[in-house]
Protein backbone atom coordinates (compact mmCIF):
# COMPACT_ATOMS: atom_id res chain seq x y z
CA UNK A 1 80.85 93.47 107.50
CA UNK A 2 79.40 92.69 104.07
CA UNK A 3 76.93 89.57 103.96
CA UNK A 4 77.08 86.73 101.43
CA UNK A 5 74.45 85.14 99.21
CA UNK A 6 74.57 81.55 100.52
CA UNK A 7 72.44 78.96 98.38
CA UNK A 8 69.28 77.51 100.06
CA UNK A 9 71.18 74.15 100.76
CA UNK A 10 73.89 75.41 102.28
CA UNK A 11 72.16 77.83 104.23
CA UNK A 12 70.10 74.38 105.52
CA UNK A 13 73.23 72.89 106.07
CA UNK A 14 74.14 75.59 108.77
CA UNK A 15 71.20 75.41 110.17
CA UNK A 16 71.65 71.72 110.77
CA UNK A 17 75.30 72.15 112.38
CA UNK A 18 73.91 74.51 114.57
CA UNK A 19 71.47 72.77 115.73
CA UNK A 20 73.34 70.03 116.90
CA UNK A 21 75.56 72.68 118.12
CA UNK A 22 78.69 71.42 116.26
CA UNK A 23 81.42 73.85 115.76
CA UNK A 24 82.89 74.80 112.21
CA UNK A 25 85.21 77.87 110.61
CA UNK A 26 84.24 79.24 107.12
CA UNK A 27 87.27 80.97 105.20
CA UNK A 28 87.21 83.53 102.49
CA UNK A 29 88.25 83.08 99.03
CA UNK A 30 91.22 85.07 99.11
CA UNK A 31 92.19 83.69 102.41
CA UNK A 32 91.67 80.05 100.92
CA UNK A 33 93.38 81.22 97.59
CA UNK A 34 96.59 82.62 99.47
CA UNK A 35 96.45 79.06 102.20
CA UNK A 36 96.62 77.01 98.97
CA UNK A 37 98.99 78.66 96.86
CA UNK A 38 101.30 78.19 100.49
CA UNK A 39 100.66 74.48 100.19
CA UNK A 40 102.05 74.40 96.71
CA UNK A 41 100.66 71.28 95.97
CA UNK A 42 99.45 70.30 92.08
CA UNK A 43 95.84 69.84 93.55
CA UNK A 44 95.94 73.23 95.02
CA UNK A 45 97.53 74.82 92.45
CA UNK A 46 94.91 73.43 90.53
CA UNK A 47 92.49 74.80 92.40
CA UNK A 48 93.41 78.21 92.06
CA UNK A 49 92.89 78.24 88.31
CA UNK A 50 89.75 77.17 88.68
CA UNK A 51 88.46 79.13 91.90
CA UNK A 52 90.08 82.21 90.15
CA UNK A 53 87.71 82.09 87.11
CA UNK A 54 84.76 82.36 89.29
């Protein structure tokens, strides 16, 4: 399974759901690319442009 490079803050972030043991999902980008371009909304749409450049 191949590892990301989180930033500092949201690595602290995690650590501060866990600890209050709250429950969350994290999605890949393609997986979050291909959910919005389902929703076919503007703002998603939009968002694809832009999360594609990266």
């Amino acid at each position: 399974m191949a590892t990301a490079q989180l930033p500092q803050d949201f690595k602290e972030f995690l650590k501060l759901l866990n600890e209050e043991q709250l429950e969350y999902l994290m999605i890949n980008l393609p997986d979050l690319l291909k959910n919005k371009k389902a929703a076919d909304r503007h703002k998603d749409l939009d968002d694809i442009e832009h999360l594609s450049q990266k």
